[in-house]
Protein backbone atom coordinates (compact mmCIF):
# COMPACT_ATOMS: atom_id res chain seq x y z
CA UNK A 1 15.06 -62.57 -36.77
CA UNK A 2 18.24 -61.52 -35.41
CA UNK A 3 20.49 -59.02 -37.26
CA UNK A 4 23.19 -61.23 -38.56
CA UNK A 5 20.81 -63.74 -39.43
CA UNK A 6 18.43 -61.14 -41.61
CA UNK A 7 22.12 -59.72 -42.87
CA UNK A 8 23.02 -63.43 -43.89
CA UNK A 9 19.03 -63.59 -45.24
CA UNK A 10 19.42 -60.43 -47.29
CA UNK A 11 23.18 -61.84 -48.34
CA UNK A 12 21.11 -64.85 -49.47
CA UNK A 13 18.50 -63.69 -51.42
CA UNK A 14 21.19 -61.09 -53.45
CA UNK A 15 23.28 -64.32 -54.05
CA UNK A 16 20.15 -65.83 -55.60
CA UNK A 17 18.77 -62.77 -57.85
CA UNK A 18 22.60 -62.37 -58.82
CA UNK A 19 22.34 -65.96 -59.73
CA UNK A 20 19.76 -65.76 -61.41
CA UNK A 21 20.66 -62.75 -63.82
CA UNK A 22 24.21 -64.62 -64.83
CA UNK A 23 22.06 -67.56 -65.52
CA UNK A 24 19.58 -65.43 -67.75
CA UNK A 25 22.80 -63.45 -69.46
CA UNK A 26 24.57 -67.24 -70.13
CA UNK A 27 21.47 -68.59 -71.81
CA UNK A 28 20.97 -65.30 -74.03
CA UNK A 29 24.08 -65.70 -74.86
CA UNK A 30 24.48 -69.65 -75.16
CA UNK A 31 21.33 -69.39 -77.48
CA UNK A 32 22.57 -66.65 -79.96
CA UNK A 33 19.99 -63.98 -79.64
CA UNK A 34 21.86 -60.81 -79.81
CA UNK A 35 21.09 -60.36 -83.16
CA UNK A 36 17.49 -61.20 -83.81
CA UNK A 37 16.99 -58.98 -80.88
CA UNK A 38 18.86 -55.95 -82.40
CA UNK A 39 16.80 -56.52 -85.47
CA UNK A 40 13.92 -57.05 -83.66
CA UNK A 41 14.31 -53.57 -81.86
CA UNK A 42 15.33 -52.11 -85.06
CA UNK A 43 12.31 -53.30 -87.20
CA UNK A 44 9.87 -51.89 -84.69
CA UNK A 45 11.63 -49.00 -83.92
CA UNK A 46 12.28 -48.05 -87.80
CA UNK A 47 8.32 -48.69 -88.77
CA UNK A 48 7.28 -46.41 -85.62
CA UNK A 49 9.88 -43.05 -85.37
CA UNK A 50 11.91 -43.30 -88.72
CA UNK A 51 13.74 -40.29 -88.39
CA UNK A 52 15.12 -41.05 -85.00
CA UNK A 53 16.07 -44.64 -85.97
CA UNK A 54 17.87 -43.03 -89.02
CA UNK A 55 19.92 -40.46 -87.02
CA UNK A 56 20.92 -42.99 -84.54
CA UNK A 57 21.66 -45.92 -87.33
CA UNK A 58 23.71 -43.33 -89.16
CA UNK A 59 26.08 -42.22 -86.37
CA UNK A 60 26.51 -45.79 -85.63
CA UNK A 61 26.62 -47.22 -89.13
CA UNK A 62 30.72 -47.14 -89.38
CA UNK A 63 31.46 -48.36 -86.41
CA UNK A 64 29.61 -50.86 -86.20
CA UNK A 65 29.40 -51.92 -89.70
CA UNK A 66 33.36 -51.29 -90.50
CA UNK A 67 34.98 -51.28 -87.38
CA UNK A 68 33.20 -54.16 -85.67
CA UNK A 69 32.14 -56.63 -87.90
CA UNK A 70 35.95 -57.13 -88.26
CA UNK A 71 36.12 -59.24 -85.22
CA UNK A 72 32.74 -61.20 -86.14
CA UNK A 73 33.96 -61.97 -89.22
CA UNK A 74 37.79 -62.76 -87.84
CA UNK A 75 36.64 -65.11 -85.59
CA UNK A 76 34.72 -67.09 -87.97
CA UNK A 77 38.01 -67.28 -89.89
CA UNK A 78 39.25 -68.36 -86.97
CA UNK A 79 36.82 -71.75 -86.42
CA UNK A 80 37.53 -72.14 -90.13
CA UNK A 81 41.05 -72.38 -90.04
CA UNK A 82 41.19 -75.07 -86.86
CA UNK A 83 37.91 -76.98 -89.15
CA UNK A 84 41.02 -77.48 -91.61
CA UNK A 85 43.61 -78.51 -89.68
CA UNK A 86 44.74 -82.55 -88.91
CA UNK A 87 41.66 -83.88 -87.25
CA UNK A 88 39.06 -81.10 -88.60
CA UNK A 89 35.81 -81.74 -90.39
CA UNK A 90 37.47 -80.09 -93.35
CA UNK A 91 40.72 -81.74 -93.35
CA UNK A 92 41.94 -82.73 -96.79
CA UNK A 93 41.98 -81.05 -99.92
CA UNK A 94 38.78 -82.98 -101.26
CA UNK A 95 37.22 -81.70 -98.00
CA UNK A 96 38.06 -77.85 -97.96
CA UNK A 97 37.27 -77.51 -101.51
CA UNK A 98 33.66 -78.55 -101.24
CA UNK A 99 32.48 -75.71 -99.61
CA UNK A 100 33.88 -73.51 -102.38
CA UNK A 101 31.82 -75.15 -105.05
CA UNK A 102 29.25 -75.44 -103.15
CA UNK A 103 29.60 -71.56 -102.91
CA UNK A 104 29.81 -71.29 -106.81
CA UNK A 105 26.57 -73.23 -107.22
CA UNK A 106 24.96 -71.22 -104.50
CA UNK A 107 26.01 -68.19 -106.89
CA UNK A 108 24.74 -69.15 -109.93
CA UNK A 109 21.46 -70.70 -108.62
CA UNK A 110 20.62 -67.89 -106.15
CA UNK A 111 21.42 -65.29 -109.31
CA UNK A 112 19.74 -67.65 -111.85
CA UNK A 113 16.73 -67.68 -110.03
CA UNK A 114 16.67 -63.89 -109.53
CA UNK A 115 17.31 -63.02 -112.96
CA UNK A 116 15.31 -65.04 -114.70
CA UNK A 117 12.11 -63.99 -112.49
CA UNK A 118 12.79 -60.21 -112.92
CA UNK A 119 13.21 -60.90 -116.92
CA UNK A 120 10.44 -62.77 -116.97
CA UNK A 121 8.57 -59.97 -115.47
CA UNK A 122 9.93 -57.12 -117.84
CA UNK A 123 11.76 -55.17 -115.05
CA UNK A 124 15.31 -55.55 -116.46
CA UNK A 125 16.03 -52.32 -114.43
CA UNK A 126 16.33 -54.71 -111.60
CA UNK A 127 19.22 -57.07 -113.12
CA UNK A 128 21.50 -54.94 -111.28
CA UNK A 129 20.56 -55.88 -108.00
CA UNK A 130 21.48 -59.68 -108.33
CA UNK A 131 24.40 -59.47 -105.93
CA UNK A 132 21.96 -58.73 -103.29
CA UNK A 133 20.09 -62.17 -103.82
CA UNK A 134 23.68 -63.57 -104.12
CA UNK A 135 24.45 -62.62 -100.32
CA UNK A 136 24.95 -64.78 -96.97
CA UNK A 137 24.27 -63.78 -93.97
CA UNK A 138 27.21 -64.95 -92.11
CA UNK A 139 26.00 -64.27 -88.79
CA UNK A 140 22.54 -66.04 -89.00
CA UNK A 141 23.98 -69.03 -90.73
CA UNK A 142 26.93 -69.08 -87.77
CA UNK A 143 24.35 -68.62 -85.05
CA UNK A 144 21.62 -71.46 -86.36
CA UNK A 145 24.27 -73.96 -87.22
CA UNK A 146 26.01 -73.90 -83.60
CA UNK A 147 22.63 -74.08 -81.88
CA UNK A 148 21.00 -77.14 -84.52
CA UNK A 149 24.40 -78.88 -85.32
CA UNK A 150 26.96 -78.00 -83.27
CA UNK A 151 28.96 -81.10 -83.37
CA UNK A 152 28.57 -81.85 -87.01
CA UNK A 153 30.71 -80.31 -90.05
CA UNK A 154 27.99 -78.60 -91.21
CA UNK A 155 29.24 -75.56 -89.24
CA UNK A 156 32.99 -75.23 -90.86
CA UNK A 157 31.54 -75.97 -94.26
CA UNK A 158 28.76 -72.96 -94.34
CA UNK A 159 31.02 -70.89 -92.79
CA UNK A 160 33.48 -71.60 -95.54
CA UNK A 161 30.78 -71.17 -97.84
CA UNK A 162 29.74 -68.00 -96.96
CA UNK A 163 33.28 -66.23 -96.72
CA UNK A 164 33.75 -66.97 -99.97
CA UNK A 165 30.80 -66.17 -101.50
CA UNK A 166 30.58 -62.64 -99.50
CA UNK A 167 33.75 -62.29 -100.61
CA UNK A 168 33.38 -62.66 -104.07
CA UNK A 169 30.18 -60.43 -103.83
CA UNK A 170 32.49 -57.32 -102.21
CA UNK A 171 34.87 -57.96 -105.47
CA UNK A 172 32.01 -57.87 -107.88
CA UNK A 173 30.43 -54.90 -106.34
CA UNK A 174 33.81 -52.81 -105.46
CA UNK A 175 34.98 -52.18 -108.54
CA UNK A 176 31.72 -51.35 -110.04
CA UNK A 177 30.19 -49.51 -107.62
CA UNK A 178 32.59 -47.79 -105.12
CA UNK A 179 30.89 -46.47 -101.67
CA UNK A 180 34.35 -46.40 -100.05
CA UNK A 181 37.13 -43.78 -101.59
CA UNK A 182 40.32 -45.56 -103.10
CA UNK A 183 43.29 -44.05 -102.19
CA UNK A 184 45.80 -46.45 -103.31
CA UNK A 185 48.95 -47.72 -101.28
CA UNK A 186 47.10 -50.52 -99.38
CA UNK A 187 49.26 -53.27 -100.91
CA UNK A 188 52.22 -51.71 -99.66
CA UNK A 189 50.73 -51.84 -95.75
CA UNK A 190 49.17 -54.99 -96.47
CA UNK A 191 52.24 -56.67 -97.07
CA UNK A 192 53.96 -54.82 -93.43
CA UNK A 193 50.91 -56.34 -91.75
CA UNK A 194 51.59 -59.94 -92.90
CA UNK A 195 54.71 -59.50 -92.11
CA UNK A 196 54.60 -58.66 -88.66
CA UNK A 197 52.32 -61.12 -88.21
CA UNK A 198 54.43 -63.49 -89.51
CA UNK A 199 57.73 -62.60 -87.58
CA UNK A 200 55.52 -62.50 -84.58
CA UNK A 201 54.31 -66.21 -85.15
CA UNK A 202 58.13 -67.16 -85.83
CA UNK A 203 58.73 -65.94 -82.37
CA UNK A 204 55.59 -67.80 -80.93
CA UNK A 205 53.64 -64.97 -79.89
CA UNK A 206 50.83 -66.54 -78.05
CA UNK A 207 48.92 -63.96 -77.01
CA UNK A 208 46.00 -62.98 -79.16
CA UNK A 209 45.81 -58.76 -78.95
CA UNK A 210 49.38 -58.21 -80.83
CA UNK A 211 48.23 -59.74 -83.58
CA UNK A 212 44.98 -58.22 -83.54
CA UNK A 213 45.66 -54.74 -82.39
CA UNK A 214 48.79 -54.24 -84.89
CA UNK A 215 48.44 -56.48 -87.55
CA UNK A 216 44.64 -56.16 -87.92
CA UNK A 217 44.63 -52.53 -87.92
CA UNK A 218 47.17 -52.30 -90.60
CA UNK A 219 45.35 -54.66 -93.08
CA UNK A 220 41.94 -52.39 -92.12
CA UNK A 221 43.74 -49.36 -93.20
CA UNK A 222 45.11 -51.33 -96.35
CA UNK A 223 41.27 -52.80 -97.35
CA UNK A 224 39.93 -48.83 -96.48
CA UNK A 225 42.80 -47.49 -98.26
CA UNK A 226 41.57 -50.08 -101.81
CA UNK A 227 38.30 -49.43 -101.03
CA UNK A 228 37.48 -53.00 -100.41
CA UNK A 229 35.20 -53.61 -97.57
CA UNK A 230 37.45 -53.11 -93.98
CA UNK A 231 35.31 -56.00 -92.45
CA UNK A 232 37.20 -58.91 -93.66
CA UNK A 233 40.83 -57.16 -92.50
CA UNK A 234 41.56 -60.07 -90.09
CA UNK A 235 40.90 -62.71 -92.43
CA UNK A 236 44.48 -62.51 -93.97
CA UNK A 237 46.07 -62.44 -90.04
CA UNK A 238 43.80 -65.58 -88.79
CA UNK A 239 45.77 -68.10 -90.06
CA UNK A 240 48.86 -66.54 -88.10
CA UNK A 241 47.09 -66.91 -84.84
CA UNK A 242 47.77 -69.70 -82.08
CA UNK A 243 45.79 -72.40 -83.35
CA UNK A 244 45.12 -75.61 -81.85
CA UNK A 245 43.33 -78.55 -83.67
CA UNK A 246 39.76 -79.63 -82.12
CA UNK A 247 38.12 -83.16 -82.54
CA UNK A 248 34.87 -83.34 -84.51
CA UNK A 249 32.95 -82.97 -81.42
CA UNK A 250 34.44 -79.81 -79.60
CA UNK A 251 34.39 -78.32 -82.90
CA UNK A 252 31.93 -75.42 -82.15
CA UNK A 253 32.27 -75.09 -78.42
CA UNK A 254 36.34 -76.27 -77.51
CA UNK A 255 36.16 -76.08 -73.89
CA UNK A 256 37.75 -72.90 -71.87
CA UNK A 257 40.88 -74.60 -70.73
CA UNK A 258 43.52 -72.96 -72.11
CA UNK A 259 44.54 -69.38 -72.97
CA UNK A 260 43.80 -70.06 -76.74
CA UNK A 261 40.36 -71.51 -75.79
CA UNK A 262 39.79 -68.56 -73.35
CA UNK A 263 40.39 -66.24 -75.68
CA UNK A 264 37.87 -67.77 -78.28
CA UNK A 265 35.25 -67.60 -75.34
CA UNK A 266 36.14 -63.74 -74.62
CA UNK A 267 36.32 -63.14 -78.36
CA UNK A 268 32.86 -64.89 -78.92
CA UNK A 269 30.98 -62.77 -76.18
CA UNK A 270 32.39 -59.71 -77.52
CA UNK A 271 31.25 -60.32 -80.83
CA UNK A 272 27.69 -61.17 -79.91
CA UNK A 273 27.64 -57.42 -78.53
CA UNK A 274 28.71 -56.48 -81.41
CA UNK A 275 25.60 -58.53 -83.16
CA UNK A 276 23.33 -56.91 -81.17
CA UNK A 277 24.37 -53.13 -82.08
CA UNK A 278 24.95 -54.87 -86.21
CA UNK A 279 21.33 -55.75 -86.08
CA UNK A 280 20.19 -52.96 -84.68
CA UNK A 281 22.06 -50.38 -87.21
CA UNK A 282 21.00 -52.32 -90.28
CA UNK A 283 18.19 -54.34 -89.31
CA UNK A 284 15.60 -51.17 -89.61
CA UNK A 285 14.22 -51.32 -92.97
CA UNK A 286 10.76 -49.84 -93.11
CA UNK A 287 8.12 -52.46 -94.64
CA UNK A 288 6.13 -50.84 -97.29
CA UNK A 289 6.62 -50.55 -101.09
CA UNK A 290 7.22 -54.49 -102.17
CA UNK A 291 7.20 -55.52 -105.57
CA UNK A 292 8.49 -57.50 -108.41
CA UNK A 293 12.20 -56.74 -106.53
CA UNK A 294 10.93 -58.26 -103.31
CA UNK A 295 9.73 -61.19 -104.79
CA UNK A 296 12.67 -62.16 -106.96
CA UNK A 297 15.12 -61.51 -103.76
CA UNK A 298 13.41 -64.02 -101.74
CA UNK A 299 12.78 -66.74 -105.11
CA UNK A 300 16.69 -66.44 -105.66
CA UNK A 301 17.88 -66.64 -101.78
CA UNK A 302 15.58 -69.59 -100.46
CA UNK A 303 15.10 -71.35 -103.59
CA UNK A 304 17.67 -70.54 -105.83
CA UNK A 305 20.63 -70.65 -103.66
CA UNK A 306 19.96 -74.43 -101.54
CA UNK A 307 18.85 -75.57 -104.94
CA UNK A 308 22.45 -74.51 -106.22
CA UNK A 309 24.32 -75.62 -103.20
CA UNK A 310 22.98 -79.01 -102.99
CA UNK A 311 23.31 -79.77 -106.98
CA UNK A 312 26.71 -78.40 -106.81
CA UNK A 313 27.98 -80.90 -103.95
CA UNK A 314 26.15 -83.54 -105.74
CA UNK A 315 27.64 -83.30 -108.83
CA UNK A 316 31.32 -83.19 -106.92
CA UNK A 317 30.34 -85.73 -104.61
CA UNK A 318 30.04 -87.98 -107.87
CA UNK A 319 33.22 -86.75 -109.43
CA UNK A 320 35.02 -87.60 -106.30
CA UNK A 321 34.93 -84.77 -103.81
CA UNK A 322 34.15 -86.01 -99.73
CA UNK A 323 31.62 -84.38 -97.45
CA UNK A 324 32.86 -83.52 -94.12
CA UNK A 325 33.30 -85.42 -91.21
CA UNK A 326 29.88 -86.05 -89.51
CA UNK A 327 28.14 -84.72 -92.63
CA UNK A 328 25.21 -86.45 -94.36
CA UNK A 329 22.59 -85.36 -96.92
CA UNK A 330 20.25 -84.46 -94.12
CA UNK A 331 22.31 -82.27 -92.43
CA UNK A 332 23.67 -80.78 -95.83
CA UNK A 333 19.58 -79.63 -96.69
CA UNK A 334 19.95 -78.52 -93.69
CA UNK A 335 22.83 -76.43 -94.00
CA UNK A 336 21.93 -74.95 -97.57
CA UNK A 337 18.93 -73.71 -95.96
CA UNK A 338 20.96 -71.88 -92.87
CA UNK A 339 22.80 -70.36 -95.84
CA UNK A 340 19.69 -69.28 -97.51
CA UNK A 341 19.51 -66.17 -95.29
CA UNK A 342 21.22 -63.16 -97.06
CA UNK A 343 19.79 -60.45 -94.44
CA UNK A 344 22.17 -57.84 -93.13
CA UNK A 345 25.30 -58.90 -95.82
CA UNK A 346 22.35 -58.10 -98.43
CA UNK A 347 21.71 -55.22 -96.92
CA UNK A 348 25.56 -54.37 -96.89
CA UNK A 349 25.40 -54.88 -100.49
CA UNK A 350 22.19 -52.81 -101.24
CA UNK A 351 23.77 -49.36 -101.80
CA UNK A 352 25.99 -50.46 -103.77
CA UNK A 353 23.90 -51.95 -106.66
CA UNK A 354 21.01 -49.37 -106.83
CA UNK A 355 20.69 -45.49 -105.76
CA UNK A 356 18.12 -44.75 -102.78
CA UNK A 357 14.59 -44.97 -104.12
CA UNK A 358 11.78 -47.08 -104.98
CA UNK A 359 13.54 -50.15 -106.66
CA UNK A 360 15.93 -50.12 -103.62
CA UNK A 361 13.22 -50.30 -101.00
CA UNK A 362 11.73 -53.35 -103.09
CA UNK A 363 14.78 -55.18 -102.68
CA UNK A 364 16.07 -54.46 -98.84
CA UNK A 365 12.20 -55.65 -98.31
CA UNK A 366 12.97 -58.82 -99.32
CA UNK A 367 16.45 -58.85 -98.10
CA UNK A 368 14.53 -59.14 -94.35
CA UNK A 369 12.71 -61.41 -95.82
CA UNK A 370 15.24 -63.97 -96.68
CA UNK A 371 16.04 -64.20 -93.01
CA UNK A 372 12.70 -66.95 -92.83
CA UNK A 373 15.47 -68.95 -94.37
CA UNK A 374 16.89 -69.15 -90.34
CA UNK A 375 13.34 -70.64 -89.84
CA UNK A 376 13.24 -73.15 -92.47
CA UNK A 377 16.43 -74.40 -91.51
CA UNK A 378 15.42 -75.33 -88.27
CA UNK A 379 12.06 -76.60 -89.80
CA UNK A 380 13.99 -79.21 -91.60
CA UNK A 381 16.09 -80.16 -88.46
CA UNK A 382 12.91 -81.09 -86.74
CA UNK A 383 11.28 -82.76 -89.38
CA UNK A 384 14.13 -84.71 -90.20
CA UNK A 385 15.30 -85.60 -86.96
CA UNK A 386 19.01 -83.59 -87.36
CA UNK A 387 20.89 -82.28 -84.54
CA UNK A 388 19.72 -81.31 -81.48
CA UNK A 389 16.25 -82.52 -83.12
CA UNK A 390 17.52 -86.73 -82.96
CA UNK A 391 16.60 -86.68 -79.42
């Protein structure tokens, strides 16, 4: 073989293995497994070397946990607020306001459930851990929706769901059990924040960062400084972002043809590095000592809570309310289930409702176990033919 022609072989064969890395890299990424990986690596790693996994998860833990999840849970914000614009699955006041009840019967069904199996096995001492079974795991349900129903309203409406409930959990718990110091004055920069933000949407800011980088890290320090939960800081500065409305079917995945789109594309592949490292910081719970705790957890989450979610649209359904746009019962099951899994957001919760110790490990045991919720999600898709199953 002459030189140039090995040279151009060599060239060639790079080209190819290149190729085929970026294609490897899109489809991890295009199928959402940064975070059962993290948790995967974290289980294993937890339940082999403890103490290393604990060192490293606790150097992480706030930066990950508070710093990060900011932009995970801003961008979901972000799909929400286009789901409600003119054209969105969630359009109309009848529409948006579903998912909210649906949220309160998720509540009360998911804690029913709980509370009425840990009573009825004389551990009372447990009642205070019903936030736990209360919890969505906003990230799993995100993640299984946009690979089962991606063109469906299923996706807005958990999402919806599962911002308000969370939220409503980190209100319950705050108060009551404060992990973060209060300092006071966080109204004050709240209000500067939203006020930027809005002077910088008056001027038609288009570019993303400004809003993010200054406006977002004012209403973190405001949250921190109230000891509420700095995770959710860029849900108050979403709705000031460029926002363009999406038909029902580009909902999930608007193409990357604009700056806005690009930036949702960018945005989304940082945050699934960020759901790999989330995973893999909270995801490490060592699986031993289950009990009545455990068991109550996973009744409440994957009974309780679809149970609670469907009656709840049911009963508004009859009183009026709409489902979304491209949303039928089948698809709803489905959905309830996707929002079944409380995982890492229980977790979040779990040192907040009980001190370290036995009655703790019982219920971040079954707070990995709720994430078989994922699984029976996409069990229903397949046996009911929904999604990416109707082929």
């Amino acid at each position: 073989m002459k030189p140039h022609a090995l040279a151009t072989h060599h060239v060639g064969i790079h080209r190819r293995h290149r190729s085929a890395a970026a294609r490897l890299l899109d489809r991890f990424l295009h199928r959402y497994l940064a975070l059962p990986v993290g948790v995967g690596i974290a289980l294993v790693w937890a339940n082999t070397t403890p103490e290393r996994y604990f060192v490293f998860a606790h150097s992480l833990a706030f930066l990950v946990n508070e710093i990060g999840m900011a932009l995970f849970v801003g961008l979901i914000m972000q799909e929400i607020v286009e789901a409600v614009m003119p054209g969105g699955a969630l359009h109309s006041w009848r529409r948006w306001s579903l998912p909210l009840l649906a949220a309160a019967g998720g509540m009360l069904g998911s804690a029913g459930f709980y509370l009425a199996y840990v009573h009825g096995h004389y551990e009372s001492i447990l009642a205070a851990g019903w936030p736990m079974a209360c919890a969505v795991d906003i990230a799993a349900a995100y993640y299984v929706l946009k690979t089962i129903l991606p063109r469906s309203g299923a996706l807005p409406f958990v999402l919806l769901l599962a911002i308000a409930t969370d939220l409503v959990g980190m209100l319950i718990i705050a108060p009551q059990y404060p992990t973060i110091a209060v300092h006071g004055g966080g109204l004050g920069v709240m209000l500067v924040a939203l006020g930027i933000a809005g002077a910088m949407r008056a001027l038609k800011v288009r570019s993303f960062w400004p809003y993010l980088v200054i406006c977002g890290t004012l209403s973190w320090i405001a949250l921190y400084r109230e000891g509420l939960h700095p995770a959710f800081a860029l849900v108050p500065i979403v709705p000031f972002l460029p926002h363009e409305p999406r038909r029902l079917d580009l909902l999930a995945d608007p193409p990357d043809d604009d700056a806005v789109h690009h930036f949702e594309h960018e945005w989304n592949t940082l945050v699934q590095v960020i759901l790999f490292f989330f995973g893999l910081v909270n995801g490490g719970v060592l699986l031993r000592g289950y009990d009545t705790g455990t068991w109550a957890l996973l009744l409440g989450a994957l009974v309780g809570r679809p149970l609670g979610i469907l009656t709840a649209v049911g009963a508004a359904v009859a009183a009026g309310w709409h489902l979304p746009r491209g949303l039928g019962w089948r698809q709803l099951l489905v959905a309830a289930l996707a929002s079944s899994s409380g995982f890492t957001f229980a977790l979040f919760f779990a040192t907040g409702v009980l001190s370290t110790g036995p009655l703790l490990a019982q219920l971040t045991i079954g707070a990995v176990g709720t994430a078989a919720g994922s699984l029976l999600a996409i069990g229903a898709a397949r046996l009911f033919r929904v999604g990416r199953f109707a082929r």
